[in-house]
C-alpha atoms as a PDB file:
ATOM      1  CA  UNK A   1      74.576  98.524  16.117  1.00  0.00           C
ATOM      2  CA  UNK A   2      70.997 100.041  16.597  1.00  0.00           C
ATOM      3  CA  UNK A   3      70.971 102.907  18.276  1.00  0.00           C
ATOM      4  CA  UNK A   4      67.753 101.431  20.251  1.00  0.00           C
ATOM      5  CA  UNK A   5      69.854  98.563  21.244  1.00  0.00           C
ATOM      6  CA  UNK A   6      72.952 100.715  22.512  1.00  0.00           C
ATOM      7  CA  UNK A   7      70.629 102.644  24.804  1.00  0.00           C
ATOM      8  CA  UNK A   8      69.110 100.115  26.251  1.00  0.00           C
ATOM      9  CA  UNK A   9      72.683  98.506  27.149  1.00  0.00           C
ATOM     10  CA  UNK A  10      73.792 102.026  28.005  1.00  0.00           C
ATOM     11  CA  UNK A  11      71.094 102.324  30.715  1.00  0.00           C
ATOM     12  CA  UNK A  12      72.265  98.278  31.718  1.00  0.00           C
ATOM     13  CA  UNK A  13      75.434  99.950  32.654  1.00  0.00           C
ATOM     14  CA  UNK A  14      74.323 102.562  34.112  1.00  0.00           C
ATOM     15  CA  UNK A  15      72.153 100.990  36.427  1.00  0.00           C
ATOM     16  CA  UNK A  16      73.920  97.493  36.923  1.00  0.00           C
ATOM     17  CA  UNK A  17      77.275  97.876  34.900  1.00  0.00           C
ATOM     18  CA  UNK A  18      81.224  98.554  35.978  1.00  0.00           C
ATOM     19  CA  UNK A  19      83.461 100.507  34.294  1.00  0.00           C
ATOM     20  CA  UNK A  20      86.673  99.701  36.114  1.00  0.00           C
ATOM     21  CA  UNK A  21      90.408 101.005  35.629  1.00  0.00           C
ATOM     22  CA  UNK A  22      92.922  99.223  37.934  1.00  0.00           C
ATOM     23  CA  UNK A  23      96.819  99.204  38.762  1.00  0.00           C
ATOM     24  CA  UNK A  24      98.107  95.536  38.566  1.00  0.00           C
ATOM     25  CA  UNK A  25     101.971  95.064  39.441  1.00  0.00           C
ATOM     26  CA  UNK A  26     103.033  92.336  36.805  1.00  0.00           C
ATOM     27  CA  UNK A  27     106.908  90.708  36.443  1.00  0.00           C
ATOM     28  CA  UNK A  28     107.872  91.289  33.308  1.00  0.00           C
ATOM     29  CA  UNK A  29     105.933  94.390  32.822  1.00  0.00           C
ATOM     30  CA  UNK A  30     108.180  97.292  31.464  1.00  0.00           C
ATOM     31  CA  UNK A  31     107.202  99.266  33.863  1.00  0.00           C
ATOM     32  CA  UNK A  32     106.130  96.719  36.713  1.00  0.00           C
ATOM     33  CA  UNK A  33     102.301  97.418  36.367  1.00  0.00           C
ATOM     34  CA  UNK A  34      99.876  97.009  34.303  1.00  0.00           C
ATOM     35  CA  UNK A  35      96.663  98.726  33.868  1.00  0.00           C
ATOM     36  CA  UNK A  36      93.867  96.922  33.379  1.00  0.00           C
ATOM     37  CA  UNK A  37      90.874  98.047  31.952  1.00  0.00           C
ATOM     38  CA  UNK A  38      87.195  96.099  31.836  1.00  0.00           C
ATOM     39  CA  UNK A  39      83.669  96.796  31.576  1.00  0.00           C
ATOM     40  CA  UNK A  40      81.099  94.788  33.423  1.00  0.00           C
ATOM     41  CA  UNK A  41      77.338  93.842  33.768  1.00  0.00           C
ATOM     42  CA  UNK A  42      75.913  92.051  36.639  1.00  0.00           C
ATOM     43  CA  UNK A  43      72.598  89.968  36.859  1.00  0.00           C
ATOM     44  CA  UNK A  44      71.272  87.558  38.773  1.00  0.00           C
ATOM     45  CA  UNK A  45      71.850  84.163  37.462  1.00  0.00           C
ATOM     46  CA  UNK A  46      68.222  82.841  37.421  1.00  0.00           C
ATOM     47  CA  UNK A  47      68.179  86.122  34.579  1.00  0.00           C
ATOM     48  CA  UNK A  48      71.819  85.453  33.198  1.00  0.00           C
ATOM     49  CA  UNK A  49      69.937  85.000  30.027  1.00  0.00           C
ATOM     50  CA  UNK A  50      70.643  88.780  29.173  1.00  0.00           C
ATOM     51  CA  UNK A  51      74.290  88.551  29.624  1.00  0.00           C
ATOM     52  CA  UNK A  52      74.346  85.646  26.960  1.00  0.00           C
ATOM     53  CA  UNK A  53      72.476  88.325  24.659  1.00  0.00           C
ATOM     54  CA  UNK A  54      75.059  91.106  25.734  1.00  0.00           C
ATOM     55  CA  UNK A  55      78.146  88.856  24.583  1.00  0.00           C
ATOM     56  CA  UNK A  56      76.258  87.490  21.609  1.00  0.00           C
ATOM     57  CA  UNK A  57      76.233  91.036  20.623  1.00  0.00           C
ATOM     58  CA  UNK A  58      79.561  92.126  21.761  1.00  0.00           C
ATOM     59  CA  UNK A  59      81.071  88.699  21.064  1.00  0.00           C
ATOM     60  CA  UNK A  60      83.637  89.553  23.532  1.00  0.00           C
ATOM     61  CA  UNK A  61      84.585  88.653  26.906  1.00  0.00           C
ATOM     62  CA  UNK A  62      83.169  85.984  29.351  1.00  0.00           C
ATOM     63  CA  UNK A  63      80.643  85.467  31.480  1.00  0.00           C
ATOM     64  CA  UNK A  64      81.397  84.107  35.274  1.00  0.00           C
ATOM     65  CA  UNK A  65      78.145  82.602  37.391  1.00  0.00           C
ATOM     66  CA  UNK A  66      79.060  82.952  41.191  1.00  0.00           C
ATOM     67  CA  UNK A  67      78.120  81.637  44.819  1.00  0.00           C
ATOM     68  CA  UNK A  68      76.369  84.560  45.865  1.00  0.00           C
ATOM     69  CA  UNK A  69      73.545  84.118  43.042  1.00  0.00           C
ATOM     70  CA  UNK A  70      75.032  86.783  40.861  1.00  0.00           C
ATOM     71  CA  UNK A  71      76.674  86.073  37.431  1.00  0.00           C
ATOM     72  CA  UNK A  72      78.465  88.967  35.315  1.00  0.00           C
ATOM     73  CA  UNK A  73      79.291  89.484  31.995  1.00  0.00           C
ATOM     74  CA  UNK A  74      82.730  91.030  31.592  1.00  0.00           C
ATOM     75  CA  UNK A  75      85.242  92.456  28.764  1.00  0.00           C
ATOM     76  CA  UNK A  76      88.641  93.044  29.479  1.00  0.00           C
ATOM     77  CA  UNK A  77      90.550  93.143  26.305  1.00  0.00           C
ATOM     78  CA  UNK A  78      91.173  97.539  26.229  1.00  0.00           C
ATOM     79  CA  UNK A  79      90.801  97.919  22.292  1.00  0.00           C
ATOM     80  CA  UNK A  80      86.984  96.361  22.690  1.00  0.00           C
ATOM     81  CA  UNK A  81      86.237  97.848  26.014  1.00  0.00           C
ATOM     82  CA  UNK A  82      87.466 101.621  24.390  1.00  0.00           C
ATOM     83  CA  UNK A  83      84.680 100.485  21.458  1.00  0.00           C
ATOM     84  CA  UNK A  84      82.194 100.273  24.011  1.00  0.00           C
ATOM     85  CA  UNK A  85      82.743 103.161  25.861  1.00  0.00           C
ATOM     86  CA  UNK A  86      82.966 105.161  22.284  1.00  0.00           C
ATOM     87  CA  UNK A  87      79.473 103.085  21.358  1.00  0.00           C
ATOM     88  CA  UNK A  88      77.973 103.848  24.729  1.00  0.00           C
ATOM     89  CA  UNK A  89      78.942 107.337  25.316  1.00  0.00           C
ATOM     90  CA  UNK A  90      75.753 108.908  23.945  1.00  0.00           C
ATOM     91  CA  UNK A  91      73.616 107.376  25.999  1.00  0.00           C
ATOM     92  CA  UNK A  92      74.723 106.540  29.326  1.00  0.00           C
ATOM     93  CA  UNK A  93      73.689 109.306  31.740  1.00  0.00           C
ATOM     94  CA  UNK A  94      75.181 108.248  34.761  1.00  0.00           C
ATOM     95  CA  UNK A  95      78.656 106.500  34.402  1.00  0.00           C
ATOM     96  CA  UNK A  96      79.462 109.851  32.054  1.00  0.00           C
ATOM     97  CA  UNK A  97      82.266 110.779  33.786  1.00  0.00           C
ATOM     98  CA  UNK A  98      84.017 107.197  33.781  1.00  0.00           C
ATOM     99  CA  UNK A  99      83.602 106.309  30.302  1.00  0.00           C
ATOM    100  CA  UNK A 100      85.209 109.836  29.194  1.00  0.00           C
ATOM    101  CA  UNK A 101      88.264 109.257  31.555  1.00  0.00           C
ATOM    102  CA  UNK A 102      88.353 105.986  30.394  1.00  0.00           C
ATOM    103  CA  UNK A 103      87.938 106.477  27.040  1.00  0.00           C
ATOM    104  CA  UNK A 104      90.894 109.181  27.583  1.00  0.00           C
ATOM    105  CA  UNK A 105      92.849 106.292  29.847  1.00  0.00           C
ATOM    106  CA  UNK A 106      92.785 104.005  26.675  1.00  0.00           C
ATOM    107  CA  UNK A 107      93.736 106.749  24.446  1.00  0.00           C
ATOM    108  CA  UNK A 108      97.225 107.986  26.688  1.00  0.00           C
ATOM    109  CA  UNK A 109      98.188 104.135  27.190  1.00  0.00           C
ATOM    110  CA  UNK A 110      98.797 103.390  23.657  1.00  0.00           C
ATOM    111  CA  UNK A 111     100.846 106.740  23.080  1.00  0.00           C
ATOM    112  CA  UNK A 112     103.218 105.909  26.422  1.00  0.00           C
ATOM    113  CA  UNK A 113     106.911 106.285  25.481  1.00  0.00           C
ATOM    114  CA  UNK A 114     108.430 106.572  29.198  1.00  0.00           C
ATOM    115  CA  UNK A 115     107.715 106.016  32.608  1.00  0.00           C
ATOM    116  CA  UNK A 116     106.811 109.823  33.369  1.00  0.00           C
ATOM    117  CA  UNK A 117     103.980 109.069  30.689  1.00  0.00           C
ATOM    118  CA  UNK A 118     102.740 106.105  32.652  1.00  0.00           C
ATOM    119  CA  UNK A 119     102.990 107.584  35.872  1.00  0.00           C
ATOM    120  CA  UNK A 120     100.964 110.004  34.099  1.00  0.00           C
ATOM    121  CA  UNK A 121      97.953 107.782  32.819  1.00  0.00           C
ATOM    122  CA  UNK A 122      98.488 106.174  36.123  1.00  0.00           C
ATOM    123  CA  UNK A 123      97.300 109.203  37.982  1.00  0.00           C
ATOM    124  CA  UNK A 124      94.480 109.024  35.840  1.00  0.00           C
ATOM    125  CA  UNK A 125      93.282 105.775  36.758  1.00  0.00           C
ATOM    126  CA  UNK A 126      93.495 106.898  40.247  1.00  0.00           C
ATOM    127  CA  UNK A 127      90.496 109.118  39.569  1.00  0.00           C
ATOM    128  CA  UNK A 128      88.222 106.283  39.048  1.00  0.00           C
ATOM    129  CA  UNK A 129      88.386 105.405  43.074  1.00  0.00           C
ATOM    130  CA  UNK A 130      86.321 108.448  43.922  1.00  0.00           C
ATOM    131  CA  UNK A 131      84.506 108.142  40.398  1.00  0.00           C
ATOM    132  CA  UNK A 132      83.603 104.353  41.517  1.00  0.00           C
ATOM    133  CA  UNK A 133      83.423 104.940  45.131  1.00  0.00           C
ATOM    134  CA  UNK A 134      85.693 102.313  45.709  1.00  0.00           C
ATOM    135  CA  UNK A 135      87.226 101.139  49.108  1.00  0.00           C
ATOM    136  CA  UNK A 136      89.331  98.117  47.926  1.00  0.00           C
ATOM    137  CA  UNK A 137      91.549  99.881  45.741  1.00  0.00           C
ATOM    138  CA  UNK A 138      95.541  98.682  47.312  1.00  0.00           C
ATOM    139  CA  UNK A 139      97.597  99.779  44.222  1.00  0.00           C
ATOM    140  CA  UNK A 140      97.638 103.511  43.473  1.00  0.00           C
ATOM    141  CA  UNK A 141     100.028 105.650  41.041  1.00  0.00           C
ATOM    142  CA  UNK A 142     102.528 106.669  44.478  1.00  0.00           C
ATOM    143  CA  UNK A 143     103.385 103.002  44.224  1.00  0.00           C
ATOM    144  CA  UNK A 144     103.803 102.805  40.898  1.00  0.00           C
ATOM    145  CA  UNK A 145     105.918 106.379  41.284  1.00  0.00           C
ATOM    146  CA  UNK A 146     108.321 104.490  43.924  1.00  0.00           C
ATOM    147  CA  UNK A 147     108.757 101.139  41.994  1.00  0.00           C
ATOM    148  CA  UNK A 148     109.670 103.522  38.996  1.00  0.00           C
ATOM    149  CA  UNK A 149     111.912 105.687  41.168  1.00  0.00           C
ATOM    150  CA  UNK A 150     113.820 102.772  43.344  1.00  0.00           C
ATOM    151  CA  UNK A 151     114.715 101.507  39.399  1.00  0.00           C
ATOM    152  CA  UNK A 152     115.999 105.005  38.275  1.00  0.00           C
ATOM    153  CA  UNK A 153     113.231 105.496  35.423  1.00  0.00           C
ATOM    154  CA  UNK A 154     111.921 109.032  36.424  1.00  0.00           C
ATOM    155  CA  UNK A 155     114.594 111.605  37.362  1.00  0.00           C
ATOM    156  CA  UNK A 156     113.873 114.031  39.739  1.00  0.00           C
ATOM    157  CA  UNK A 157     113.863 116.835  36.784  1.00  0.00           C
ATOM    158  CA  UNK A 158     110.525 114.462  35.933  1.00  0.00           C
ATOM    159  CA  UNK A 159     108.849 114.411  39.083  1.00  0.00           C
ATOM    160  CA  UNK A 160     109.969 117.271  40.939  1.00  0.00           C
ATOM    161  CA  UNK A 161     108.186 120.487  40.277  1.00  0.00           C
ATOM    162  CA  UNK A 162     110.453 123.161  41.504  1.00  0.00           C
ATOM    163  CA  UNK A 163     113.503 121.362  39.575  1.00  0.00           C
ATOM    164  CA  UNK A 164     111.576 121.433  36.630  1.00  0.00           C
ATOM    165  CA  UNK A 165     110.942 125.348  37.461  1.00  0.00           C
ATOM    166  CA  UNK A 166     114.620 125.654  37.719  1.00  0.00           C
ATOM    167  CA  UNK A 167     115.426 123.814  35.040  1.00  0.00           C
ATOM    168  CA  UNK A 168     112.826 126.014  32.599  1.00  0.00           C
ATOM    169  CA  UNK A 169     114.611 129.286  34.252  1.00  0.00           C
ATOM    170  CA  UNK A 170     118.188 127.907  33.228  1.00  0.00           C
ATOM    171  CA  UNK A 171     116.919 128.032  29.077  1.00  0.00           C
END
């Protein structure tokens, strides 16, 4: 894409973009959560006009027109929104910090092989409530840590640091 064009989206997000990393409990997860990743541009809808050019570009995601006069443009699927943040991170100047923990986010979550490695990235995605200043945030990684413990998939030699210590000493 023009570099031109990938500023001008860049400062979009920046000034009225989302870069969000959640913790969604899901049945039939293997780990009971999921983590959902999307990126986001908002607009009034008398100007939605812009998001149609956005996803004609991106030719990705969907666009939702609400109640309160405000449509938004969003892309959820984590392989495009990691494109994105890799397109975008040379521009943006503000939301620097959440697309390299996301972009790091994306990375972990396809190389997680056990539930102390998605705890892990989980803890990560906890960052992004002081990154976003958000105040609705319910699901953090202690919940996901006590769904994983109550169904014996960490062992305390995983999540307790002065076992671990112990453990190192014994070798």
């Amino acid at each position: 894409m023009d570099p031109i064009i990938l500023a001008y989206i860049a400062g979009f997000l920046d000034g009225d973009g989302s870069i969000f990393f959640q913790l969604v409990k899901r049945k039939g997860y293997i780990w009971g959560y999921q983590i959902r990743c999307s990126v986001a541009f908002y607009q009034k809808t008398e100007h939605a006009d812009i998001l149609e050019w956005l996803k004609s570009l991106f030719n990705r995601g969907y666009i939702r027109h609400r109640k309160t006069g405000i449509s938004d443009y969003t892309i959820v699927e984590p392989e495009e929104v990691k494109n994105i943040l890799l397109s975008l991170k040379p521009y943006v100047r503000l939301k620097h910090e959440q697309i390299e923990l996301g972009i790091e986010i994306l990375k972990l979550s396809k190389q997680v092989i056990n539930a102390s490695d998605f705890l892990k990235t989980c803890q990560m995605v906890d960052r992004f409530k002081n990154l976003n200043y958000s105040r609705k945030r319910k699901i953090t990684s202690e919940d996901v840590k006590e769904l994983l413990k109550r169904h014996n998939h960490l062992t305390p030699v995983e999540t307790d640091p002065e076992r671990v210590r112990v453990e190192v000493e014994k070798i």
